[in-house]
Protein backbone atom coordinates (compact mmCIF):
# COMPACT_ATOMS: atom_id res chain seq x y z
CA UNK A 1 0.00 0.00 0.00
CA UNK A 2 2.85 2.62 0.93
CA UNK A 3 4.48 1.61 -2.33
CA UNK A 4 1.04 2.07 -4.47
CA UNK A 5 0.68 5.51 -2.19
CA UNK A 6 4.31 6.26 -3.17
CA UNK A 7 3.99 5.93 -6.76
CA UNK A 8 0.74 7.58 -6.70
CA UNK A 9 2.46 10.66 -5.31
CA UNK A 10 5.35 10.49 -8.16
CA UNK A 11 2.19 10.41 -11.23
CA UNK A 12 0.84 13.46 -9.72
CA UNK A 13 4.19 15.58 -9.23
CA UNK A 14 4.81 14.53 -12.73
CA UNK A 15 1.47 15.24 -14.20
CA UNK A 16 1.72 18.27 -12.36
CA UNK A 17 4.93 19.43 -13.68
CA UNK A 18 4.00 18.17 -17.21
CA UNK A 19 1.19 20.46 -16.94
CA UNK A 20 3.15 23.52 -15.99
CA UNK A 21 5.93 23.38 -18.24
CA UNK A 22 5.06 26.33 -21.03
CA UNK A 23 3.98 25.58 -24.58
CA UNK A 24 6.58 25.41 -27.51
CA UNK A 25 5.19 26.56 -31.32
CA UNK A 26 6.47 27.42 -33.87
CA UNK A 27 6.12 30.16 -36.76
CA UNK A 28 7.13 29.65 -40.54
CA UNK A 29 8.08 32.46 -42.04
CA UNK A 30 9.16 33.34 -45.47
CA UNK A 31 10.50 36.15 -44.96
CA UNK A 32 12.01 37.32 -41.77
CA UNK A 33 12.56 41.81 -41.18
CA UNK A 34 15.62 41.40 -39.37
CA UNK A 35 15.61 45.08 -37.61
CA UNK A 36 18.77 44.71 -35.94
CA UNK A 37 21.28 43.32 -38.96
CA UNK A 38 19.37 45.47 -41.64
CA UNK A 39 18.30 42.62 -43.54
CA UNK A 40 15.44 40.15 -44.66
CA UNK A 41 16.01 35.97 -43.69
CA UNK A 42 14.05 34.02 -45.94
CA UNK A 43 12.54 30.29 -44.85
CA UNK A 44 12.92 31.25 -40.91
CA UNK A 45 11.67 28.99 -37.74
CA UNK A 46 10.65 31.23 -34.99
CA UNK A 47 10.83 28.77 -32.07
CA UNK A 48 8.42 30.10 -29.16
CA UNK A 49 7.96 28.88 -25.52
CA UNK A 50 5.50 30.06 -23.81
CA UNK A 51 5.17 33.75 -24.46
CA UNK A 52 8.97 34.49 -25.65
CA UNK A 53 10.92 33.33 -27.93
CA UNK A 54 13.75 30.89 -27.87
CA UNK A 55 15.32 30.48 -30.89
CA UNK A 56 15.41 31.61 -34.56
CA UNK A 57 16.69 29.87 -37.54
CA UNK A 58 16.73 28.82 -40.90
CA UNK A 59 13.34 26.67 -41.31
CA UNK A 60 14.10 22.75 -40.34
CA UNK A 61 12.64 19.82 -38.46
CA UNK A 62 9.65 20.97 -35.92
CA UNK A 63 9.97 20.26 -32.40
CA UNK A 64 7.84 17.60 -31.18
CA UNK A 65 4.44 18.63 -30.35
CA UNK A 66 4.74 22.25 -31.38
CA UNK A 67 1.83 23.78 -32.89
CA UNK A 68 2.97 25.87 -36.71
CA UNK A 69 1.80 28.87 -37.78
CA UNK A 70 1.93 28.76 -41.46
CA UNK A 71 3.12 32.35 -42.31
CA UNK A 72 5.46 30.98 -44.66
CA UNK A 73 3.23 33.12 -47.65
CA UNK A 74 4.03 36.09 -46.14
CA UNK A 75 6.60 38.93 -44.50
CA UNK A 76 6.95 38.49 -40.91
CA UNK A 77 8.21 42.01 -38.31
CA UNK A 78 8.57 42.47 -34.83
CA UNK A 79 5.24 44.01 -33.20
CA UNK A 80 5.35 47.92 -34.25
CA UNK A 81 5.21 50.15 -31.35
CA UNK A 82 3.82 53.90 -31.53
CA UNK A 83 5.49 55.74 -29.26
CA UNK A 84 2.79 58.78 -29.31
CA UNK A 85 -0.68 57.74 -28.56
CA UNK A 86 -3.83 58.70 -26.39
CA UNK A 87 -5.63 55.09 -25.99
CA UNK A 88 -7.78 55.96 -22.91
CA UNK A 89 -9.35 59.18 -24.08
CA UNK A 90 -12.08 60.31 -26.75
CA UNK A 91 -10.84 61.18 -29.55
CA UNK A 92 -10.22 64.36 -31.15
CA UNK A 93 -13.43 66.94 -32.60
CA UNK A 94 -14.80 70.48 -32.88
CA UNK A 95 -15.55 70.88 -29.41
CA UNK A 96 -12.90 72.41 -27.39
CA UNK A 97 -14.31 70.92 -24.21
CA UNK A 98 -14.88 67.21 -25.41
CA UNK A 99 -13.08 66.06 -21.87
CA UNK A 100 -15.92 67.26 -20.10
CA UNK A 101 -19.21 65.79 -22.44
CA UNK A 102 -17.62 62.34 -20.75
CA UNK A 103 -17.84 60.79 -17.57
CA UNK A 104 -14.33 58.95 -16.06
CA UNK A 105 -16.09 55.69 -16.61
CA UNK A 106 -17.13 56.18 -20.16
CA UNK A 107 -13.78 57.62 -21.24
CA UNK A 108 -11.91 54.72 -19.76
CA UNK A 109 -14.59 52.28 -21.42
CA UNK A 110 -13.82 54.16 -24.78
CA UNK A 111 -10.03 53.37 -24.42
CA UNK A 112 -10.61 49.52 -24.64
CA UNK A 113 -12.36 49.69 -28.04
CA UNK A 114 -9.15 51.99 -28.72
CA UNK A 115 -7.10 49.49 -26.84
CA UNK A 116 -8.47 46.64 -29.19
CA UNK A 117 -8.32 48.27 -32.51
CA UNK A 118 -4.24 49.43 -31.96
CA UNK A 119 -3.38 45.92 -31.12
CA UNK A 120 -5.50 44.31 -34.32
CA UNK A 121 -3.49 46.89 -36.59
CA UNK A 122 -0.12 45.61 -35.29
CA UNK A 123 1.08 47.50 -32.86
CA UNK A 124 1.87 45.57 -29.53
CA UNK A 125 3.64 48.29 -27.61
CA UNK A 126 2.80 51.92 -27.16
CA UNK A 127 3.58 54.70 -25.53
CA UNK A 128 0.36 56.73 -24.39
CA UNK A 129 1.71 60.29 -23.49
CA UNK A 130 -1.68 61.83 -21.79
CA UNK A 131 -5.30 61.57 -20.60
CA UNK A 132 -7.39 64.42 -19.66
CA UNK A 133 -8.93 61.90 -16.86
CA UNK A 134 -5.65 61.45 -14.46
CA UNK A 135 -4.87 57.58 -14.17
CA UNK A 136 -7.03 56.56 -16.99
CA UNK A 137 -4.12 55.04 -19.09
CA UNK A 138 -2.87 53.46 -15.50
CA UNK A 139 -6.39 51.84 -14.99
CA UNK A 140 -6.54 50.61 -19.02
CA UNK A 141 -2.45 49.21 -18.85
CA UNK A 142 -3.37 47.28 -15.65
CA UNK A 143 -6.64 45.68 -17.43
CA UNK A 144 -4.39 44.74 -19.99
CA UNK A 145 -1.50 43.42 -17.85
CA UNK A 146 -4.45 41.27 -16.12
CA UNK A 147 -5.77 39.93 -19.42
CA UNK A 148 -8.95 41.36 -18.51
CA UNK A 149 -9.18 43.16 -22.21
CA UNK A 150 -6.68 42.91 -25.03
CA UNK A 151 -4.64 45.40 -26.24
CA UNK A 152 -0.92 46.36 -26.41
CA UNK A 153 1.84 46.71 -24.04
CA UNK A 154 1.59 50.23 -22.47
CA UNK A 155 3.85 52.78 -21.00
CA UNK A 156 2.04 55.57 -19.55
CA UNK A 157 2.09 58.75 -17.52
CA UNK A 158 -0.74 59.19 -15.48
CA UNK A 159 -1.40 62.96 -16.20
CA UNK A 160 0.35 66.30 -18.28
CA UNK A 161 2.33 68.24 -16.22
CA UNK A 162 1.36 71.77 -17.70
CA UNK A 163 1.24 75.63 -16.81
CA UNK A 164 -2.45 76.50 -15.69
CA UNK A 165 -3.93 77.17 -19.07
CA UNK A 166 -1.32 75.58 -21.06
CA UNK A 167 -1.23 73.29 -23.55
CA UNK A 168 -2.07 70.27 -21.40
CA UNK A 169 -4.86 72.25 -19.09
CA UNK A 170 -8.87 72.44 -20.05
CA UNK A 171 -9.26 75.71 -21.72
CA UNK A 172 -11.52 77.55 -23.78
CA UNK A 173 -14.42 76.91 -20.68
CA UNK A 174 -16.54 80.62 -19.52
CA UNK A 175 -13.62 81.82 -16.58
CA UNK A 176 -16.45 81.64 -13.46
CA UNK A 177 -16.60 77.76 -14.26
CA UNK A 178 -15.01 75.23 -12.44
CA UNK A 179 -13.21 72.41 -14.01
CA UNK A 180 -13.09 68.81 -11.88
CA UNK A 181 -9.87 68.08 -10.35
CA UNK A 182 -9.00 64.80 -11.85
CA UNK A 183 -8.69 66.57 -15.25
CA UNK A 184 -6.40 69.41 -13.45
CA UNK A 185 -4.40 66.93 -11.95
CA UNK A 186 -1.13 67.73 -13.64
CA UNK A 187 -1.29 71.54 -13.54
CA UNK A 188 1.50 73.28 -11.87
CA UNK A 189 3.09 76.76 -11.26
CA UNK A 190 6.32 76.39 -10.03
CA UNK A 191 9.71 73.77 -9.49
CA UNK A 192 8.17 72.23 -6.22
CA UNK A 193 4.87 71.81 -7.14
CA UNK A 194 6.23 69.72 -10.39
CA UNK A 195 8.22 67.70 -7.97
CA UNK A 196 5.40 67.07 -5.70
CA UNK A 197 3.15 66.23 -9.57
CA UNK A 198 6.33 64.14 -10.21
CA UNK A 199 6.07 62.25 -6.89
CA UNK A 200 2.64 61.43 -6.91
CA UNK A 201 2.45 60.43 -10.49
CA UNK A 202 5.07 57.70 -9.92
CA UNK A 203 3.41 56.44 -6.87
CA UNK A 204 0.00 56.23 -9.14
CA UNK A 205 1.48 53.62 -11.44
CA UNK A 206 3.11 56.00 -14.30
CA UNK A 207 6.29 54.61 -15.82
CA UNK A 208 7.39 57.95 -17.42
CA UNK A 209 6.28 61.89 -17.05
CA UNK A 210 5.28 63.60 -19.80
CA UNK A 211 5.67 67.55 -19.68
CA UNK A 212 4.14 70.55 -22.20
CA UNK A 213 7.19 72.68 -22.57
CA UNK A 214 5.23 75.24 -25.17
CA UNK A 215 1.75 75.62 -26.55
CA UNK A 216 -0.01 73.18 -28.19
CA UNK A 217 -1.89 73.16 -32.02
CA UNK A 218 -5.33 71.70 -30.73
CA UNK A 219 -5.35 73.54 -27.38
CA UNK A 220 -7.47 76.37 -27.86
CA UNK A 221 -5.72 80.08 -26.80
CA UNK A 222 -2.17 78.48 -26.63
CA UNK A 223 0.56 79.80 -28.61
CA UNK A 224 2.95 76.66 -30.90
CA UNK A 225 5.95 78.95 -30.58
CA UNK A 226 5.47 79.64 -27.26
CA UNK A 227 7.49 78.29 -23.94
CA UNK A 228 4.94 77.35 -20.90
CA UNK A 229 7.05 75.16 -18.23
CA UNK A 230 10.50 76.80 -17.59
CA UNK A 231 14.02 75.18 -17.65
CA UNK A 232 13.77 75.14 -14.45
CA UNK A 233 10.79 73.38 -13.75
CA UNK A 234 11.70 70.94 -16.61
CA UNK A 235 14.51 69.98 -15.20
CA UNK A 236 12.61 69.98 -11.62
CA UNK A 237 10.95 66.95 -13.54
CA UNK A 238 13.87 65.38 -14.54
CA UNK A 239 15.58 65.37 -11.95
CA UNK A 240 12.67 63.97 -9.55
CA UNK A 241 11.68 61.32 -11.94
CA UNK A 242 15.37 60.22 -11.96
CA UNK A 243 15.12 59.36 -8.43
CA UNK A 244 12.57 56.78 -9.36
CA UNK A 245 14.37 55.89 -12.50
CA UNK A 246 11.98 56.89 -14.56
CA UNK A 247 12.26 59.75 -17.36
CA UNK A 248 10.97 62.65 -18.80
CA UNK A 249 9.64 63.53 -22.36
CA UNK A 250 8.40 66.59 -23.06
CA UNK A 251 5.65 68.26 -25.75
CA UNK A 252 7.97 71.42 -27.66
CA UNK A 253 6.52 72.37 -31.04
CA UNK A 254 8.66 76.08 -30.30
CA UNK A 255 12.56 76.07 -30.69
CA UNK A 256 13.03 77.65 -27.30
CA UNK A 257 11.25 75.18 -25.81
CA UNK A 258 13.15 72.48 -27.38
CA UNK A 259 16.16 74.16 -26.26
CA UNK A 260 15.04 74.14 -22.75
CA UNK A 261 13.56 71.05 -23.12
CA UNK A 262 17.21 69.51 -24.23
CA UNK A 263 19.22 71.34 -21.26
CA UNK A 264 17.15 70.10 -18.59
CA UNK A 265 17.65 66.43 -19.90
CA UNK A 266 14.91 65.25 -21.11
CA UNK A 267 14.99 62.00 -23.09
CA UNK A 268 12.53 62.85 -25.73
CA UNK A 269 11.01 65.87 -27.84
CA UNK A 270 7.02 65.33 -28.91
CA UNK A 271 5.89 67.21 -31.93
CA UNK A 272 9.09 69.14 -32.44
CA UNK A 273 6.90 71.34 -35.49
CA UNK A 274 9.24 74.59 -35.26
CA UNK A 275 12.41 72.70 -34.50
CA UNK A 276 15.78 74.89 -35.96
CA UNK A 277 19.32 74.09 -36.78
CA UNK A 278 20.92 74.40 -33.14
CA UNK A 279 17.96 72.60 -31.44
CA UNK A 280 18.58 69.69 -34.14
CA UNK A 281 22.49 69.98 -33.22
CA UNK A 282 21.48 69.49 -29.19
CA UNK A 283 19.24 66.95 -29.58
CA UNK A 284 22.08 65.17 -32.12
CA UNK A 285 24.61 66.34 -29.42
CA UNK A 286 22.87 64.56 -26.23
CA UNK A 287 20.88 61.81 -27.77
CA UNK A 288 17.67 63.05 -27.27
CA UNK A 289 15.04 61.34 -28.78
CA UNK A 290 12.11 63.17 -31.36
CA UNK A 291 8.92 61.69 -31.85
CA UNK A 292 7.14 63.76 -34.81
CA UNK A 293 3.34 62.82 -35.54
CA UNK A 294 4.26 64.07 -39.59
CA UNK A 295 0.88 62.28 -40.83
CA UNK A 296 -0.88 64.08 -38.39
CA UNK A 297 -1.19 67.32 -40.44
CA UNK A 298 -2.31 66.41 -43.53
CA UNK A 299 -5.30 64.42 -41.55
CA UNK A 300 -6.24 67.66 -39.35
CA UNK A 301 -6.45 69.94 -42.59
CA UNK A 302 -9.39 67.49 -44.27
CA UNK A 303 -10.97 66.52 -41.65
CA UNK A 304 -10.72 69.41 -39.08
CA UNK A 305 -11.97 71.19 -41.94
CA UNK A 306 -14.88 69.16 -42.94
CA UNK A 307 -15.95 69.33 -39.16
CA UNK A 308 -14.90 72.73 -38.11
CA UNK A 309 -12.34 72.19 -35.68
CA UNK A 310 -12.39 76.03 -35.21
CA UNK A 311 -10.44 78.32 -37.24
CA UNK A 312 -7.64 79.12 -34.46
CA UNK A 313 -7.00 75.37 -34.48
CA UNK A 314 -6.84 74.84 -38.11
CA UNK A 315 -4.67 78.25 -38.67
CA UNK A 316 -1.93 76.23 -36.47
CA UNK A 317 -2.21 73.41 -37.42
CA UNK A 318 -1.58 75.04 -41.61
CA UNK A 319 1.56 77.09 -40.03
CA UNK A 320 3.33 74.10 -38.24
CA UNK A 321 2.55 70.81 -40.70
CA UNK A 322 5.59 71.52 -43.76
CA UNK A 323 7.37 73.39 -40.89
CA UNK A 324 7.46 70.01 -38.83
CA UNK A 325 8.10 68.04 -41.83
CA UNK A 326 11.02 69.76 -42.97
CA UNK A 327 12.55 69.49 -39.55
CA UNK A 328 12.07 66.05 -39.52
CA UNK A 329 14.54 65.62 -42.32
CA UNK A 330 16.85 67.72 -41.39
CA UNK A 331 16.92 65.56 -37.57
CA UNK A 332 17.14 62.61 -39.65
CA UNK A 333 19.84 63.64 -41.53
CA UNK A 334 21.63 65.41 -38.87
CA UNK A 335 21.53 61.70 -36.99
CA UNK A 336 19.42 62.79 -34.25
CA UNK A 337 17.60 59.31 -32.94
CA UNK A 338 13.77 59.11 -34.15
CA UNK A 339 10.86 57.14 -32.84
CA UNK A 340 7.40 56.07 -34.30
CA UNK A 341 4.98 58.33 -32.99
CA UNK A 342 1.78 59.24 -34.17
CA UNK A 343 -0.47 61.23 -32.44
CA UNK A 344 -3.35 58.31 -32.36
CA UNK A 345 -6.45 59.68 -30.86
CA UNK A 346 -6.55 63.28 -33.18
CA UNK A 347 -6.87 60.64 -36.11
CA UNK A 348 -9.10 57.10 -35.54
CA UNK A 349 -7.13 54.70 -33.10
CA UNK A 350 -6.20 51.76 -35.29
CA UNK A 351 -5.01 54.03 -38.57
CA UNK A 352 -1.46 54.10 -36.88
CA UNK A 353 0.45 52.55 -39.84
CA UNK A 354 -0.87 55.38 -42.15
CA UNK A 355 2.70 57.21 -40.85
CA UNK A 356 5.31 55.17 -42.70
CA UNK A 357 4.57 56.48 -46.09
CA UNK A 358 5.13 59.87 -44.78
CA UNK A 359 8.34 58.55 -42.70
CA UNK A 360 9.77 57.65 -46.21
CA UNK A 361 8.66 60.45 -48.14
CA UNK A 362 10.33 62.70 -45.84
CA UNK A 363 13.89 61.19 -45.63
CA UNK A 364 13.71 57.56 -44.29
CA UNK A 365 14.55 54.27 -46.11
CA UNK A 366 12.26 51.52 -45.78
CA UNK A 367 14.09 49.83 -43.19
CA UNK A 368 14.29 52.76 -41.41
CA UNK A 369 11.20 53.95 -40.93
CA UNK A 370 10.43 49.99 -39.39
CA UNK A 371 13.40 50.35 -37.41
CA UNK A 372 12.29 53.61 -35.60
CA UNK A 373 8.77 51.39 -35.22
CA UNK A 374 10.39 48.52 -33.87
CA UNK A 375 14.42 48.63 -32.64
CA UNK A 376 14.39 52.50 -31.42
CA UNK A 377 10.91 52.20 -29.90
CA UNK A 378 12.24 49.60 -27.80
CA UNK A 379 15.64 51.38 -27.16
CA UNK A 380 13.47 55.11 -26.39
CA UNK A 381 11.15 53.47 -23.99
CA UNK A 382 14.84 51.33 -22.32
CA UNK A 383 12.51 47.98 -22.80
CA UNK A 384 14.82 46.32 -25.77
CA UNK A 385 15.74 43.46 -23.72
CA UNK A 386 11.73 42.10 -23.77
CA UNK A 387 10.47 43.87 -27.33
CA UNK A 388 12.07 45.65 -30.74
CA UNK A 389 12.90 42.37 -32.65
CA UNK A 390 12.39 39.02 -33.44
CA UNK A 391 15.05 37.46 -31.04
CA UNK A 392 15.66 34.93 -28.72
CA UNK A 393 14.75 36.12 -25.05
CA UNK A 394 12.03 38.82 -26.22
CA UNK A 395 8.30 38.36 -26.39
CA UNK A 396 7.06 36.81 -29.42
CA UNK A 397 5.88 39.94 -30.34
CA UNK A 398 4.80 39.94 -34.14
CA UNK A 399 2.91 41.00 -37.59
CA UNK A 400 2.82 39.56 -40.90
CA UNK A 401 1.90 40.84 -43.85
CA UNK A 402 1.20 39.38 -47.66
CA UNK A 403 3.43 42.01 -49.06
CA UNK A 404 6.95 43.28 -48.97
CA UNK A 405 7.25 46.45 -47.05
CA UNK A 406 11.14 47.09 -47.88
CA UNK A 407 9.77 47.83 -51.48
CA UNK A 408 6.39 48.90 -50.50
CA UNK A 409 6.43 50.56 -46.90
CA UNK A 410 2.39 51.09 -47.10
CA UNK A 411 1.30 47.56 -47.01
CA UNK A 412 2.06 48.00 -42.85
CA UNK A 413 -1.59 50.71 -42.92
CA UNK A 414 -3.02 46.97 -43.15
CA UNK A 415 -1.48 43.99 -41.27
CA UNK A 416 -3.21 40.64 -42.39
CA UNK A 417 -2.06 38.88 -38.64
CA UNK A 418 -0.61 39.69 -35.43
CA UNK A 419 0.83 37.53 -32.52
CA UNK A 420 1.34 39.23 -28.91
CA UNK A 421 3.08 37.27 -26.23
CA UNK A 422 2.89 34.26 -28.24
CA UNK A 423 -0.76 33.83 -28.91
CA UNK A 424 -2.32 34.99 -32.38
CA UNK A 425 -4.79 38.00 -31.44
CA UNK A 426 -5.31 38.65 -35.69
CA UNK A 427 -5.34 35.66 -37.70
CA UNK A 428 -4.38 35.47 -41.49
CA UNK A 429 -7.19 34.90 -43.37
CA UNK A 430 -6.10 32.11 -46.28
């Protein structure tokens, strides 16, 4: 009997280990975007345990018991990452005070649909840079992290840090009216308050801070050119997240702003529309990052228009697109390091890949513009050791597509499959 009991006990620890150890597949591909070499494998085996991956190599005999994707049709990429999005917000229209027509609840409840639609297009990781509801993006991450809802891996910063009626404050409200706190949260006016904002925000669940330096295109009475937040309080920023090890980007369309922006050590410019030659030199100088939404303009002018997104907003938007565009090539020829970032939320969530064309038309090769939505994602937000390429170690993180995007960059506005951690959230339809 002690012997039966005995090797009762051993089935069960081994059933039970069986039963734990992760799953291995496998993906076929036919082509293979190798970010980090520069070049395209053909015939490929992406090995996959679990949700990472654990080897890559030319295509060969299957591990026993490994499930295949057949993606050996198609051109297969690491997940893209946007590094400029609002996912738990409404989007973008005529009325100035949209943030208030919503409850908390129903803006949150907005940002998984938003959520859902960013992953299906192919982009697993994201940066989402604001909410007007303070801890929104915290609340949608965690729901994510918990595999409550699907969407992609999310970096966020719990609330702007802003000037009171600055580019990230509710303006264009009657002055006697009072605007709810939790859409103030982030307002500050001077160097210890933003350390305080700093504090708190960290504590809250935000991984980075994101600060308006200068005025903002589609915040009514703000000035583009203009600087809000002083050096001094920028740096404030930086140096308080930096006790947390977290960093600091910060919204600058205006050159001073940069400038400032740059000197106080923050890791990356948003927008950068008015950029000039010695703001291009710093941020070449110090390795700061830029992260321009260059699709972005041409989107506002037809459908701002159509809608009436107010002439102030429209006049701005008309004096800073070329403007931004032009700087963009000059940063990328000057060698200044460049991130995917699109602004998602002013256009429909889920139209992310519409920025590559734009990315190429404006300076980038092919396998550049899917390196800055891939490798230097990965490297801007310090996460390359889990995402940015198809490698052994990282998440199986992945798209494929039917076509070939180093000859055709604007097959990626359309991804025919997607694979987060491992598990296929978009199949390819045969």
């Amino acid at each position: 009997m002690r012997r039966l009991i005995a090797c009762l006990f051993t089935l069960c620890l081994t059933v039970a280990a069986t039963a734990a150890e992760p799953q291995v597949s496998v993906v076929h591909a036919g082509k293979l975007v190798d970010v980090v070499n520069g070049k395209v494998l053909k015939d490929q085996m992406i090995v996959i345990t679990g949700d990472r991956i654990t080897e890559v190599k030319p295509w060969g005999k299957v591990p026993e018991g490994a499930e295949v994707t057949d993606w050996s049709d198609m051109t297969v990429l690491p997940g893209l990452m946007d590094m400029h999005t609002h996912l738990a917000d409404a989007g973008q229209s005529a009325s100035v005070l949209a943030p208030l027509e919503l409850t908390a609840a129903e803006s949150v409840l907005q940002g998984v649909e938003h959520a859902r639609v960013t992953l299906m297009a192919g982009f697993t990781t994201v940066r989402d840079v604001g909410v007007w509801r303070a801890f929104n993006d915290v609340a949608l991450r965690d729901a994510i992290n918990k595999g409550i809802i699907i969407g992609p891996r999310m970096a966020v910063v719990g609330a702007y840090v802003t000037v009171p009626g600055g580019a990230g404050d509710i303006t264009g409200q009657a002055f006697d009216v009072e605007i709810p706190r939790d859409l103030r949260f982030g307002v500050v006016r001077s160097p210890e308050e933003v350390r305080e904002r700093v504090r708190t925000l960290i504590q809250h669940g935000a991984t980075f801070i994101k600060t308006l330096a200068t005025g903002a295109v589609l915040t009514s009475g703000t000035h583009v050119g203009a600087q809000e937040l002083s050096e001094d309080e920028l740096r404030a920023a930086v140096e308080e997240a930096a006790n947390y090890n977290v960093y600091v980007t910060s919204h600058a369309h205006g050159a001073a702003g940069i400038k400032a922006a740059v000197r106080a050590g923050v890791r990356s410019i948003e927008h950068g529309s008015l950029i000039d030659d010695e703001a291009i030199e710093m941020m070449a100088k110090h390795g700061t990052w830029l992260v321009a939404d260059i699709y972005n303009g041409d989107y506002i002018d037809e459908v701002g228009r159509a809608d009436g997104w107010g002439d102030e907003i429209l006049a701005k938007n008309e004096a800073t697109t070329e403007r931004q565009r032009e700087g963009f090539r000059k940063a990328h020829a000057a060698g200044v390091n460049i991130a995917y970032g699109t602004d998602s939320g002013v256009y429909p969530h889920g139209d992310n890949g519409k920025q590559f064309v734009y990315m190429v038309r404006y300076g980038m090769s092919e396998m550049e513009a899917i390196r800055s939505a891939t490798l230097s994602g990965a490297e801007l937000l310090g996460w390359e050791a889990d995402v940015g390429s198809i490698d052994s170690g990282k998440f199986a993180d992945m798209v494929a597509v039917k076509g070939d995007p180093l000859k055709d960059i604007s097959v990626l506005e359309h991804v025919d499959a997607v694979m987060k951690g491992g598990r296929i959230v978009k199949p390819a339809v045969k």
